[in-house]
C-alpha atoms as a PDB file:
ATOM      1  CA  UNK A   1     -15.255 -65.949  24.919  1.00  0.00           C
ATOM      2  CA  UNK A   2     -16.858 -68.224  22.920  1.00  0.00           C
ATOM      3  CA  UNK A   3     -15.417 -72.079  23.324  1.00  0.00           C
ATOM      4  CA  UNK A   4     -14.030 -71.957  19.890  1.00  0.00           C
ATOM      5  CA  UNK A   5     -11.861 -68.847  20.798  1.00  0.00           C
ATOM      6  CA  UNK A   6     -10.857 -70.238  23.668  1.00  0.00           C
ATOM      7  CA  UNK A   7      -9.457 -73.487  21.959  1.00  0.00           C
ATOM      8  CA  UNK A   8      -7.711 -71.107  19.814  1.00  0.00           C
ATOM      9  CA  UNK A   9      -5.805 -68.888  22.513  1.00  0.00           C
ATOM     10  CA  UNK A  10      -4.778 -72.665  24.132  1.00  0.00           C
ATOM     11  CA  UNK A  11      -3.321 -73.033  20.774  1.00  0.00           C
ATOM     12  CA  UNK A  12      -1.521 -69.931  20.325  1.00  0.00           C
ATOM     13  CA  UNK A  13      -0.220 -70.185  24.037  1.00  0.00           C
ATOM     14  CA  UNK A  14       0.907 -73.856  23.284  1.00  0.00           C
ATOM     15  CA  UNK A  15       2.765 -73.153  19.906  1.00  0.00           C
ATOM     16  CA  UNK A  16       4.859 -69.919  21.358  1.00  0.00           C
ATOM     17  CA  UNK A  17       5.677 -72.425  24.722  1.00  0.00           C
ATOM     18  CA  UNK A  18       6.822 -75.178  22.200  1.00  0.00           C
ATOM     19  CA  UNK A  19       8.626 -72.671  20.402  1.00  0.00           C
ATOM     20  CA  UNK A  20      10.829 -71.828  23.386  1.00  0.00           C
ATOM     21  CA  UNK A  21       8.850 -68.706  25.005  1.00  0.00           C
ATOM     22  CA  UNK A  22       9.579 -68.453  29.063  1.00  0.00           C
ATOM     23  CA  UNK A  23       6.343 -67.973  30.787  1.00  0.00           C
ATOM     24  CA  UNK A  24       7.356 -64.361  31.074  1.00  0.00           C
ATOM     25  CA  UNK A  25       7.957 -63.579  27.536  1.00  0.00           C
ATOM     26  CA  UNK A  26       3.996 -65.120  26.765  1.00  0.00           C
ATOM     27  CA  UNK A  27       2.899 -63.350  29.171  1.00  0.00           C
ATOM     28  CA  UNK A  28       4.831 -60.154  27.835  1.00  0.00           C
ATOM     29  CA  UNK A  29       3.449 -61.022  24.362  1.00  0.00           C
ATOM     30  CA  UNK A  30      -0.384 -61.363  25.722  1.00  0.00           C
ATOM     31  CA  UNK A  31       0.152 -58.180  27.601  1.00  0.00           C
ATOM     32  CA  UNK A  32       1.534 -56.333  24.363  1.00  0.00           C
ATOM     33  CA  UNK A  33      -0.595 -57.822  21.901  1.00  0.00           C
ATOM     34  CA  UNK A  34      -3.477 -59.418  23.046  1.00  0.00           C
ATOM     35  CA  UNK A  35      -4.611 -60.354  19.370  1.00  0.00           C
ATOM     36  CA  UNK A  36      -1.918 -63.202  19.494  1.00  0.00           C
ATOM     37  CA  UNK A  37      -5.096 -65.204  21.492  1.00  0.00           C
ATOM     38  CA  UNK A  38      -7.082 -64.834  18.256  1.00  0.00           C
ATOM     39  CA  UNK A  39      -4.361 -66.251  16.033  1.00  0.00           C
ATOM     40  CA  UNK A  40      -4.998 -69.529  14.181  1.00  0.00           C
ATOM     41  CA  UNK A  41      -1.777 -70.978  15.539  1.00  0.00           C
ATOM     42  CA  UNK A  42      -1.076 -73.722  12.155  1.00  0.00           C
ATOM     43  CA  UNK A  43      -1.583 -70.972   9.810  1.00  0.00           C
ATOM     44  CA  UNK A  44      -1.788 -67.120  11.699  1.00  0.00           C
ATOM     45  CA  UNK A  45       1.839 -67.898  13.550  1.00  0.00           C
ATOM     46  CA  UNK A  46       3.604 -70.916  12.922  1.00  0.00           C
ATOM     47  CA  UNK A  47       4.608 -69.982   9.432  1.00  0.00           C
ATOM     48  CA  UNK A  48       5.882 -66.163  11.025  1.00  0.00           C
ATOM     49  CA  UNK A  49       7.746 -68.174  13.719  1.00  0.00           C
ATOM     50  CA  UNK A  50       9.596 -70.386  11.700  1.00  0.00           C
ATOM     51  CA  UNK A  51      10.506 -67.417   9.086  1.00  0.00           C
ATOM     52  CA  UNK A  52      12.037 -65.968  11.840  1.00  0.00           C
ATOM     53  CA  UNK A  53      14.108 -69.654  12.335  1.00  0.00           C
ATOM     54  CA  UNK A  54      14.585 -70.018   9.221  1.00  0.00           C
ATOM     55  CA  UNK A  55      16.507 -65.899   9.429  1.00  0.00           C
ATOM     56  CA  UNK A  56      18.679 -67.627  12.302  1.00  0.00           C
ATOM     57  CA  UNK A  57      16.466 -66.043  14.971  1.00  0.00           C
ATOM     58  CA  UNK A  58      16.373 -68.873  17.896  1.00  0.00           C
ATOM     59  CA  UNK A  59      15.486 -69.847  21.278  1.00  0.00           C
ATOM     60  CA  UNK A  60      16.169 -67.466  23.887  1.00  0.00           C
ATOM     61  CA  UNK A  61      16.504 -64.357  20.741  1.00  0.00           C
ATOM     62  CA  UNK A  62      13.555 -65.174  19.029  1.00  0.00           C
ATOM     63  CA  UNK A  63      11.493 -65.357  22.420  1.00  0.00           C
ATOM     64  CA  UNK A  64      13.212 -61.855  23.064  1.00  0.00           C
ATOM     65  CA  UNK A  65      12.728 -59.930  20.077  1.00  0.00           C
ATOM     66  CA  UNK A  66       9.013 -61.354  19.970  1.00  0.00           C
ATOM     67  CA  UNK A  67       8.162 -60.213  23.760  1.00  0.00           C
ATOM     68  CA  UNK A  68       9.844 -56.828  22.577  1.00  0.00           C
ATOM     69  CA  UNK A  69       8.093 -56.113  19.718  1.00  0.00           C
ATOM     70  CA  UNK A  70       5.121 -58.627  19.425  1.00  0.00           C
ATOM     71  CA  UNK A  71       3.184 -57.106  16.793  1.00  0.00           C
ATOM     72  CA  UNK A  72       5.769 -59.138  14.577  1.00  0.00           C
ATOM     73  CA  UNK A  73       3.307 -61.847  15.262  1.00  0.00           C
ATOM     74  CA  UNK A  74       0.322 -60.008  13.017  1.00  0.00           C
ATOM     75  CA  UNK A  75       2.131 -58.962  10.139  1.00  0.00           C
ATOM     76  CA  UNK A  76       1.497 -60.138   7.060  1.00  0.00           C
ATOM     77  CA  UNK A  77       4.892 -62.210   5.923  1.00  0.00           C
ATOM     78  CA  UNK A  78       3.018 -62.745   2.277  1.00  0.00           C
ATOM     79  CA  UNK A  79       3.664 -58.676   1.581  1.00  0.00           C
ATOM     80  CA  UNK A  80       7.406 -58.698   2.825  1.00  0.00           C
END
C-alpha cells in the first residue's frame, strides 16, 4: 500500500467510527467490502452516510444495515 492509500483507509475507518460504527460493525464492513479502504471519505462516503441520516437511518441502525449489506457504501447515490 502506497502511503497515500493508507492515509485514505485511516480516513474511511475514522469517518464510519465518527459516524457511530462499533469496532465490530467496521470490522464487518472491511471484511464484506474491502473497497470501503479505497474510499475518498469527504466525497466517496460522507455524502452516502448522511443520505442515509438524512432517510432517518441512525446510530446503532445505520451501523447495522451498513455492516449487513456494505456494498451500500459504493453505490452511486447520483443515479438513485
Amino acid at each position: 500500500m502506497t502511503c497515500r492509500s493508507v492515509h485514505t483507509a485511516r480516513e474511511a475507518i475514522k469517518l464510519l467510527r465518527e459516524s457511530g460504527f462499533s469496532e465490530e460493525q467496521v470490522r464487518k464492513i472491511i471484511t464484506k467490502y474491502p473497497g470501503v479502504l479505497a474510499s475518498n471519505a469527504d466525497w466517496g462516503l460522507k455524502p452516502k452516510i448522511e443520505l442515509f441520516k438524512t432517510m432517518g437511518i441512525t446510530g446503532k441502525d445505520l451501523g447495522s444495515l451498513i455492516s449487513k449489506v456494505p456494498r451500500l457504501l459504493g453505490c452511486n447515490i447520483d443515479k438513485i
